[in-house]
Structure formats: C-alpha cells, structure tokens
C-alpha atoms as a PDB file:
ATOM      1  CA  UNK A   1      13.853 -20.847 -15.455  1.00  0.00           C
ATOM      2  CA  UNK A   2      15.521 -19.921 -11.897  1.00  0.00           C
ATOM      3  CA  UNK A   3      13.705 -17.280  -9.766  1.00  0.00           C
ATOM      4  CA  UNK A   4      15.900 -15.201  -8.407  1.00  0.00           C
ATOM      5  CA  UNK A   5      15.548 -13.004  -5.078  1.00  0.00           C
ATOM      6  CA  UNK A   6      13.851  -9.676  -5.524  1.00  0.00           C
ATOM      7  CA  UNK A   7      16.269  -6.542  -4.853  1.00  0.00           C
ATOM      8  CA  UNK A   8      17.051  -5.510  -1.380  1.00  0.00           C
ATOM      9  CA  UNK A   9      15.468  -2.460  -1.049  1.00  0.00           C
ATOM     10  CA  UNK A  10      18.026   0.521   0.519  1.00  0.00           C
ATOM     11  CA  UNK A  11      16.858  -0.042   4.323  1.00  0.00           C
ATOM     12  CA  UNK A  12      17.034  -3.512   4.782  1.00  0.00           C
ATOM     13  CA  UNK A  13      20.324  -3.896   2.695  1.00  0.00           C
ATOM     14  CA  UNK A  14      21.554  -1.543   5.179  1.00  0.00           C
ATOM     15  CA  UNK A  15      19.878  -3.544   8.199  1.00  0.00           C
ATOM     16  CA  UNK A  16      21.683  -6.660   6.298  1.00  0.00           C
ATOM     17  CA  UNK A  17      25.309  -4.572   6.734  1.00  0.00           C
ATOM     18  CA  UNK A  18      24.186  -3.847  10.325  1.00  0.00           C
ATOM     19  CA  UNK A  19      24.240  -7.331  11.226  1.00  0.00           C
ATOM     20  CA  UNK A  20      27.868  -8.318   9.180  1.00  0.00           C
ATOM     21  CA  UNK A  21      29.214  -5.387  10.937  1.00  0.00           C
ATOM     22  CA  UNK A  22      27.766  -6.447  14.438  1.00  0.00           C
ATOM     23  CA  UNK A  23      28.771 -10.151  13.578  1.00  0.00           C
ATOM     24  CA  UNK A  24      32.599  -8.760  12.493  1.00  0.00           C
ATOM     25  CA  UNK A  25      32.774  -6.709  15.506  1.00  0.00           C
ATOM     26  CA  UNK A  26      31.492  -9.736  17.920  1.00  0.00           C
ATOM     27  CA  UNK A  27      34.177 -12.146  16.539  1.00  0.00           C
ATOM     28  CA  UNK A  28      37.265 -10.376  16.663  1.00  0.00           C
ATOM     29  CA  UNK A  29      39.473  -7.101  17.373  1.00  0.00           C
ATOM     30  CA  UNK A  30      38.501  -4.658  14.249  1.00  0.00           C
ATOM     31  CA  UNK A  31      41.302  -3.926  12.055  1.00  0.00           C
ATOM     32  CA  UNK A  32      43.201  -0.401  11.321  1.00  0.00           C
ATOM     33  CA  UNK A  33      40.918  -0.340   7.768  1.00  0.00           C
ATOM     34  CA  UNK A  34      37.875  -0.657  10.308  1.00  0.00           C
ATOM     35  CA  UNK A  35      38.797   1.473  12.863  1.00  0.00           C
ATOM     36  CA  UNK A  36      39.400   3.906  10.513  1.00  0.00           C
ATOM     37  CA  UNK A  37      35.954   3.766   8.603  1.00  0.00           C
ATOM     38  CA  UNK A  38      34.191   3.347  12.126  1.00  0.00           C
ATOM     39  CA  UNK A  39      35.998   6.681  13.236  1.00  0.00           C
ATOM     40  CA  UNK A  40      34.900   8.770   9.791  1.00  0.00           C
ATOM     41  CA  UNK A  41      31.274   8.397   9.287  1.00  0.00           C
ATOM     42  CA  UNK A  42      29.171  10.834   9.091  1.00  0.00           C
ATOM     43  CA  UNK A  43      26.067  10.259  11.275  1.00  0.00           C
ATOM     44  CA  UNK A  44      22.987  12.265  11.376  1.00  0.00           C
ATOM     45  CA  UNK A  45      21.388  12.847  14.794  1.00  0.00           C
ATOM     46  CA  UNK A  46      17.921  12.808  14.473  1.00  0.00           C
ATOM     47  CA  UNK A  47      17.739  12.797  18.615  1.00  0.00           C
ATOM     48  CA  UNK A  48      17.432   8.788  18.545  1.00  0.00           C
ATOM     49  CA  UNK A  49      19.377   6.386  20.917  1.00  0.00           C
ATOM     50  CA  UNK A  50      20.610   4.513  18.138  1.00  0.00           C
ATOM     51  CA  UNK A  51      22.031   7.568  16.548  1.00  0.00           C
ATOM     52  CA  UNK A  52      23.949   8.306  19.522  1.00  0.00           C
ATOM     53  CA  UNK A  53      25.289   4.958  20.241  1.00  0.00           C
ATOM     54  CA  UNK A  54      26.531   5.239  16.507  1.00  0.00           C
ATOM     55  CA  UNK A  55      28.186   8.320  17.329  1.00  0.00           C
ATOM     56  CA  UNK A  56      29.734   7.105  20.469  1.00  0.00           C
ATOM     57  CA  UNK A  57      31.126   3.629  18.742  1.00  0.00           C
ATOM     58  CA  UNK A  58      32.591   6.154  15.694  1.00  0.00           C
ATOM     59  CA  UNK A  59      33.951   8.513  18.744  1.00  0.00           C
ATOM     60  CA  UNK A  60      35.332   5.210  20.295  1.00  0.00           C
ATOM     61  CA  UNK A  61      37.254   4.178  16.867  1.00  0.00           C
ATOM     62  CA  UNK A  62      38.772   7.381  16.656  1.00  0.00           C
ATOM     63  CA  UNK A  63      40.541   6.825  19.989  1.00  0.00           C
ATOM     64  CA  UNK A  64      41.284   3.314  20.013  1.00  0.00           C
ATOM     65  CA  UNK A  65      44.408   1.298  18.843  1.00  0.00           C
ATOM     66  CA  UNK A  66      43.987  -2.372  17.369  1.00  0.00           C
ATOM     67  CA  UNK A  67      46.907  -4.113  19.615  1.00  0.00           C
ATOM     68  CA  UNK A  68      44.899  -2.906  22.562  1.00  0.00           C
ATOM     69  CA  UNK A  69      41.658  -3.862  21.007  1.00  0.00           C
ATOM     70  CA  UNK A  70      42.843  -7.417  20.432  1.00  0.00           C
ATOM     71  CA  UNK A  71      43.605  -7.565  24.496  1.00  0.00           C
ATOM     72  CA  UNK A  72      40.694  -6.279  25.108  1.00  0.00           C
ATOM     73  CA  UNK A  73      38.017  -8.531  22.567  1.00  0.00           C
ATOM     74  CA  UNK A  74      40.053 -11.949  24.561  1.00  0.00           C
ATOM     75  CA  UNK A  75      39.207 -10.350  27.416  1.00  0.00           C
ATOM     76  CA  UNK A  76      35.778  -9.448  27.212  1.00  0.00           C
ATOM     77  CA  UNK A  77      34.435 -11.946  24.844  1.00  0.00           C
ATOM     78  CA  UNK A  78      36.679 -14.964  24.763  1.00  0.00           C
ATOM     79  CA  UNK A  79      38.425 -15.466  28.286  1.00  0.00           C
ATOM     80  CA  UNK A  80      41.357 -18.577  28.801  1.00  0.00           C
ATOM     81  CA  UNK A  81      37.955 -20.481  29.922  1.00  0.00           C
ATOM     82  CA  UNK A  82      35.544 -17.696  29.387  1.00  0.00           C
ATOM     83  CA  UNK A  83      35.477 -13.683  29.063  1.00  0.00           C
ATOM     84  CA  UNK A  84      33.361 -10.930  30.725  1.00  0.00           C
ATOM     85  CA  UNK A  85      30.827 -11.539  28.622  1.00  0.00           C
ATOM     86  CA  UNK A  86      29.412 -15.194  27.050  1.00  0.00           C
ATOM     87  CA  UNK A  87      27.717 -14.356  24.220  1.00  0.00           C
ATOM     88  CA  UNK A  88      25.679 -17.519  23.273  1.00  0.00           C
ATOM     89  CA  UNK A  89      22.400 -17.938  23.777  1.00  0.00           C
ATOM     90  CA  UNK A  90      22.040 -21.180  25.685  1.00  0.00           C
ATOM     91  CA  UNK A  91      23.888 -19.224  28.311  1.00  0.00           C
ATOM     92  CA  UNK A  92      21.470 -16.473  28.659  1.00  0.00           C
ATOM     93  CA  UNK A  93      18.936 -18.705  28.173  1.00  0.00           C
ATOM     94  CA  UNK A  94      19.257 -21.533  30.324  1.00  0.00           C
ATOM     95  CA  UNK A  95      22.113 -20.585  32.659  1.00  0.00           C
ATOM     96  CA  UNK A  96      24.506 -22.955  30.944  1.00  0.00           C
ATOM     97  CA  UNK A  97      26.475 -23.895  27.448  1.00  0.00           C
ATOM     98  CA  UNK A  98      24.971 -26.189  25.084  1.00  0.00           C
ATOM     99  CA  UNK A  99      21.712 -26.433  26.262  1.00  0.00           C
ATOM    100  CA  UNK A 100      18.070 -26.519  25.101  1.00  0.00           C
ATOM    101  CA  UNK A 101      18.589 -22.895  22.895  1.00  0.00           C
ATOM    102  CA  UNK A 102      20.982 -24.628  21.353  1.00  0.00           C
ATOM    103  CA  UNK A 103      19.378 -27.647  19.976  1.00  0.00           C
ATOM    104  CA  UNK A 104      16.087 -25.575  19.367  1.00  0.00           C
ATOM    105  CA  UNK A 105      18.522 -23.232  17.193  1.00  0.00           C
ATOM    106  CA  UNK A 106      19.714 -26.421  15.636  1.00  0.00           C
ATOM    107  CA  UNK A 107      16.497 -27.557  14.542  1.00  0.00           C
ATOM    108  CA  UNK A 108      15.515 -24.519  13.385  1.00  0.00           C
ATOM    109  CA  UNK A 109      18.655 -23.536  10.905  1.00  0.00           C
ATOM    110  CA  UNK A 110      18.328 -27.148   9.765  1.00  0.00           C
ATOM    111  CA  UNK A 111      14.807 -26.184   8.737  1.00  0.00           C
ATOM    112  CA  UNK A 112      16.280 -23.114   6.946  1.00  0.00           C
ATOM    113  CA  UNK A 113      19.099 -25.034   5.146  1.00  0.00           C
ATOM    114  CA  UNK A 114      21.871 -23.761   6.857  1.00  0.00           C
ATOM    115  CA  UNK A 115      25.006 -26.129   7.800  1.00  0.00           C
ATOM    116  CA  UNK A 116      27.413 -25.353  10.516  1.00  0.00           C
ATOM    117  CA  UNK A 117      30.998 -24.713   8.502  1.00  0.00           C
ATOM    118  CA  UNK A 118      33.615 -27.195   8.909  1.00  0.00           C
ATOM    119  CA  UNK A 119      35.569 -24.291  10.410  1.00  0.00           C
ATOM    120  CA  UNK A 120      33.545 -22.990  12.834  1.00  0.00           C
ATOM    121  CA  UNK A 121      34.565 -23.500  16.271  1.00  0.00           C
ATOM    122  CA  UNK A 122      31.972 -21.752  17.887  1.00  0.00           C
ATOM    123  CA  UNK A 123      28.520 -23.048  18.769  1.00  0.00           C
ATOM    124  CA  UNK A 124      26.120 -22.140  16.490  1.00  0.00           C
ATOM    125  CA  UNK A 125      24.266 -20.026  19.316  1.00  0.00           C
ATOM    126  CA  UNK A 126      27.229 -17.460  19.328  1.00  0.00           C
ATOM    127  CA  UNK A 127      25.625 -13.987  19.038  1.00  0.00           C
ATOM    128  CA  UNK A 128      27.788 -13.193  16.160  1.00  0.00           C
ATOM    129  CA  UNK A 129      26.382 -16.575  14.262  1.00  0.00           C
ATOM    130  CA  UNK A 130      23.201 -15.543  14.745  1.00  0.00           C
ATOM    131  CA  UNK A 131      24.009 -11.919  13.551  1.00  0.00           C
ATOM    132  CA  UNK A 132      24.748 -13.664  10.347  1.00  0.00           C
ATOM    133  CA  UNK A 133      22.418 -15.725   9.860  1.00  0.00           C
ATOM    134  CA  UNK A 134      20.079 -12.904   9.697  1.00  0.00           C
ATOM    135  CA  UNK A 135      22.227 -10.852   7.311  1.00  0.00           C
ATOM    136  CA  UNK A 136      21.916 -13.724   4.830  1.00  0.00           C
ATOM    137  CA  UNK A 137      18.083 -13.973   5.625  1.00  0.00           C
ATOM    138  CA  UNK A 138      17.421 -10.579   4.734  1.00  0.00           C
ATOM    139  CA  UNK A 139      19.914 -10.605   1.793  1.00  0.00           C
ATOM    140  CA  UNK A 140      17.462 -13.643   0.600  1.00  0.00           C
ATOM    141  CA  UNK A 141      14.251 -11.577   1.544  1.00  0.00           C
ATOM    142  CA  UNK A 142      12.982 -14.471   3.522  1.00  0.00           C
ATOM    143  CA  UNK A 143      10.224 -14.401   5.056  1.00  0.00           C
ATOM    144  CA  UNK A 144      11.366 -16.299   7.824  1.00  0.00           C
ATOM    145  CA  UNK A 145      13.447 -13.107   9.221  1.00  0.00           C
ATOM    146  CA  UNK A 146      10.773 -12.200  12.218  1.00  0.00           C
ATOM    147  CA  UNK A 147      10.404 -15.789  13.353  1.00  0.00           C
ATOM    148  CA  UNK A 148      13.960 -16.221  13.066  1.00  0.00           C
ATOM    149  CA  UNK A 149      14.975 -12.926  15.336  1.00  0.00           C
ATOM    150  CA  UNK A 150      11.878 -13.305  17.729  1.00  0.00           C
ATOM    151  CA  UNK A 151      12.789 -16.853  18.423  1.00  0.00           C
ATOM    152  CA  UNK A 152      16.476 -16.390  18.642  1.00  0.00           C
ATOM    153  CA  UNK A 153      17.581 -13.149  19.189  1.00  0.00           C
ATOM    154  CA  UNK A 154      14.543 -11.164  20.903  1.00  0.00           C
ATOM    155  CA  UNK A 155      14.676 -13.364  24.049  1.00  0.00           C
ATOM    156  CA  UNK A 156      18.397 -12.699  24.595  1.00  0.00           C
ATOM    157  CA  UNK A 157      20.360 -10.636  22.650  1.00  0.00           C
ATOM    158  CA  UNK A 158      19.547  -7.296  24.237  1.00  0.00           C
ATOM    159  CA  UNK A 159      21.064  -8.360  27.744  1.00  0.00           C
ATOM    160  CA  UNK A 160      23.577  -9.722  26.125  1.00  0.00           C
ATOM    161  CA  UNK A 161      24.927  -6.400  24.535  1.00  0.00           C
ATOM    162  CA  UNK A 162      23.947  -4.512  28.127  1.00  0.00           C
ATOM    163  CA  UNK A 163      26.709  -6.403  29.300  1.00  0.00           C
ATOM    164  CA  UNK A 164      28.721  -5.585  26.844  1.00  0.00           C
ATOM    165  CA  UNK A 165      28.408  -2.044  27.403  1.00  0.00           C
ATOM    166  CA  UNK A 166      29.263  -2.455  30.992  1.00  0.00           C
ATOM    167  CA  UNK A 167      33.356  -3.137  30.577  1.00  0.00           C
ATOM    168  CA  UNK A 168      35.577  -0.655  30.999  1.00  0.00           C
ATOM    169  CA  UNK A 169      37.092  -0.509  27.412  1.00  0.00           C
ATOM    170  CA  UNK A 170      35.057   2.255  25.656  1.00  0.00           C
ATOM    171  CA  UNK A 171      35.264   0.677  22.527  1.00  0.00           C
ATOM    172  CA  UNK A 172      33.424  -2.748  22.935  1.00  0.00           C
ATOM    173  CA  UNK A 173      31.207  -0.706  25.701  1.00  0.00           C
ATOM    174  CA  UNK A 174      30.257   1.299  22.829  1.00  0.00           C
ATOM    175  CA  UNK A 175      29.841  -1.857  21.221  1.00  0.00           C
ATOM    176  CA  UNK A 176      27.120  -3.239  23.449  1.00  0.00           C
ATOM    177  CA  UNK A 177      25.151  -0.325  23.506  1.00  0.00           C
ATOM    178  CA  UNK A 178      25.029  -0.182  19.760  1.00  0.00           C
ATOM    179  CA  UNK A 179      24.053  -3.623  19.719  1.00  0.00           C
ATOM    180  CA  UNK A 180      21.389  -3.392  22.331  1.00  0.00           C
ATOM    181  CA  UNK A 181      19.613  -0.165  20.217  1.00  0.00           C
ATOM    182  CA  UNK A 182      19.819  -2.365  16.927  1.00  0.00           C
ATOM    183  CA  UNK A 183      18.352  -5.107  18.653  1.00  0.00           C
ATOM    184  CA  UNK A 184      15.193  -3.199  20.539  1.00  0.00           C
ATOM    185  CA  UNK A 185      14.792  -1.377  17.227  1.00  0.00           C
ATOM    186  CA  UNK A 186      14.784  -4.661  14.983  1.00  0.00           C
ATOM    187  CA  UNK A 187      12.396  -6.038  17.713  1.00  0.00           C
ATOM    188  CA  UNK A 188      10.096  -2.905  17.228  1.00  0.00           C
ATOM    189  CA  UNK A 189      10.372  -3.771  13.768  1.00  0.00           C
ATOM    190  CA  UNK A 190      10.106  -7.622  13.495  1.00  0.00           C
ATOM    191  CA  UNK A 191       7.392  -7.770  16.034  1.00  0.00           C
ATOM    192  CA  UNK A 192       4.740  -5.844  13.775  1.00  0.00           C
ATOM    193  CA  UNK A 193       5.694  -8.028  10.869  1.00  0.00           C
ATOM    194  CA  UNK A 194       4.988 -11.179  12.892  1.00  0.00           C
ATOM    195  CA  UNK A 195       1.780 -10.294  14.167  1.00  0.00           C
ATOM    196  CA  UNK A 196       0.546  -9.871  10.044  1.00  0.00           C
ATOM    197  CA  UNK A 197       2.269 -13.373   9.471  1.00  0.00           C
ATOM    198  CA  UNK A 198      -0.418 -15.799   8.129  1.00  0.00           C
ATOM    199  CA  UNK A 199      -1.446 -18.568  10.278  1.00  0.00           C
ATOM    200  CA  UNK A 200      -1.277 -21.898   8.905  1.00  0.00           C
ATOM    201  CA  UNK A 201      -4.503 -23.821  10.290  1.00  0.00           C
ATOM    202  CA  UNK A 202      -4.493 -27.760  10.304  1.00  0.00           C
ATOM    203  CA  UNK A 203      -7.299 -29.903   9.887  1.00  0.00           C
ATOM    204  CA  UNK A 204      -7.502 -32.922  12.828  1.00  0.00           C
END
C-alpha cells in the first residue's frame, strides 16, 4: 500500500504559496493576471513588518505596468553580464559564482532527490531555485525543511532581498523587503524547529 503525505495544514500551505510566489516574482516580470491579484488583496494589518511590506508590494502592483516591469526585472536581476542584484548564493557566500555554496547545495538536493531540469539555465543556487525547493518540501511535509532553509537560505537570503529593496523601481524594492520579512520570519520559525530536531548519535 503507498503512504501518502499527510495534509498541509492551512499555514504552511500558505508558507508553501509564499515561496512559489517569491520564486515567480524572482524569475521574471509578473504578468497583467499577477499584477492585478497582487494589487487586490485584502491584507490585515496586525502592526507587523511583514504585513506592511505586503501592503506596500500590493500598493506597488496597483501602480506598475508589465512592459516597464520586464525592463526593470533585466535590469535588476539579470544584467547583459549581471544586474543590480546577483541573487545566488555562492555569490553572497563566497564573493564569487559557482563556488563552494554551490557544490554544498549540490550535495545536499542530491541527498533530497532532487535533479536539476534539463531546462534550467540557472545555477541551482539561484534564490528563486531555492524558493522552490522549499515550496515542494513543505508541500511533502518533510522534515528536512529547517535544515534545508538554515543551511541554504538563513545564511544569505535576507541580504540578498535588502538589496533588492534598495533599487529605485518601487515594485521589485517592494519586492526585497517582502522577501527579507518572509525570510527573518521563516528563520524565527525554522530555527525553533531545528533546535527540537533529534540528534542522530554514532557509535566509534
């Protein structure tokens, strides 16, 4: 008989859309449908940061217009050799591209079963792969989500999305400081649950 996953409960499946969006967002100018759904929600401020950096990416949607977007996401994220911002993690990391992050990520998704798609261009260490990769780890339930995020994402991915939220289009600023809430407040998160993971003692 195959075991199947047990049911996202309500919060992490919308941690799990957190991450696709953040991923989406990271990889390429939004379309009209997104702008659109960006610019209507409905966001309760409860006084938190990361309820006003929601509010100030929806307030950003409502003003922005995708041609200008797509300019913008080369611009800031891609470059003719490289943007404003880098967003991989063997950049932040180790001051350079394809480095030791990289082959430590490697290792580690290898470990996890995941494969690098055919049509991926990117490095694997591309924020927005790593965005994903958690999605699909909490989508799974796995219990591998706080060694995954303090290992790979913890170290990095905060400064990453300061930076972000340092160029002068207000949409991807509001961007990075979205990004850099979810990450401290994943981090709050993910940091309690690894301190309660069991520790696996070997015998010499």
């Amino acid at each position: 008989m195959t075991q199947t996953a047990p049911a996202l409960n309500e919060a992490d499946a919308l941690r799990a859309d957190i991450y696709r969006l953040l991923a989406a967002l990271l990889r390429e100018a939004p379309s009209d449908e997104l702008l659109g759904w960006l610019a209507s929600l409905d966001i309760e401020q409860d006084g938190s940061r990361l309820a006003e950096c929601w509010r100030g990416l929806s307030q950003a949607a409502d003003s922005a217009d995708t041609p200008h977007l797509k300019r913008a996401h080369f611009g800031h994220l891609v470059g003719v050799i490289q943007g404003d911002v880098v967003p991989y993690a063997s950049w932040y990391r180790n001051g350079e591209l394809m480095e030791a992050a990289l082959v430590a990520l490697r290792r580690d998704l290898g470990a996890l079963g995941f494969e690098r798609s055919e049509h991926t261009k990117d490095p694997e260490d591309h924020l927005a792969a790593l965005c994903e990769v958690m999605a699909m780890l909490i989508d799974a339930t796995s219990a591998d989500q706080a060694h995954f995020f303090m290992h790979h994402l913890a170290p990095w991915a905060s400064d990453c999305f300061n930076d972000l939220g340092q160029v002068d289009t207000a949409f991807y600023a509001a961007l990075g400081q979205l990004g850099s809430a979810y990450m401290e407040s994943e981090e709050a998160r993910l940091a309690i649950e690894a301190s309660h993971a069991p520790v696996k003692i070997v015998e010499p």
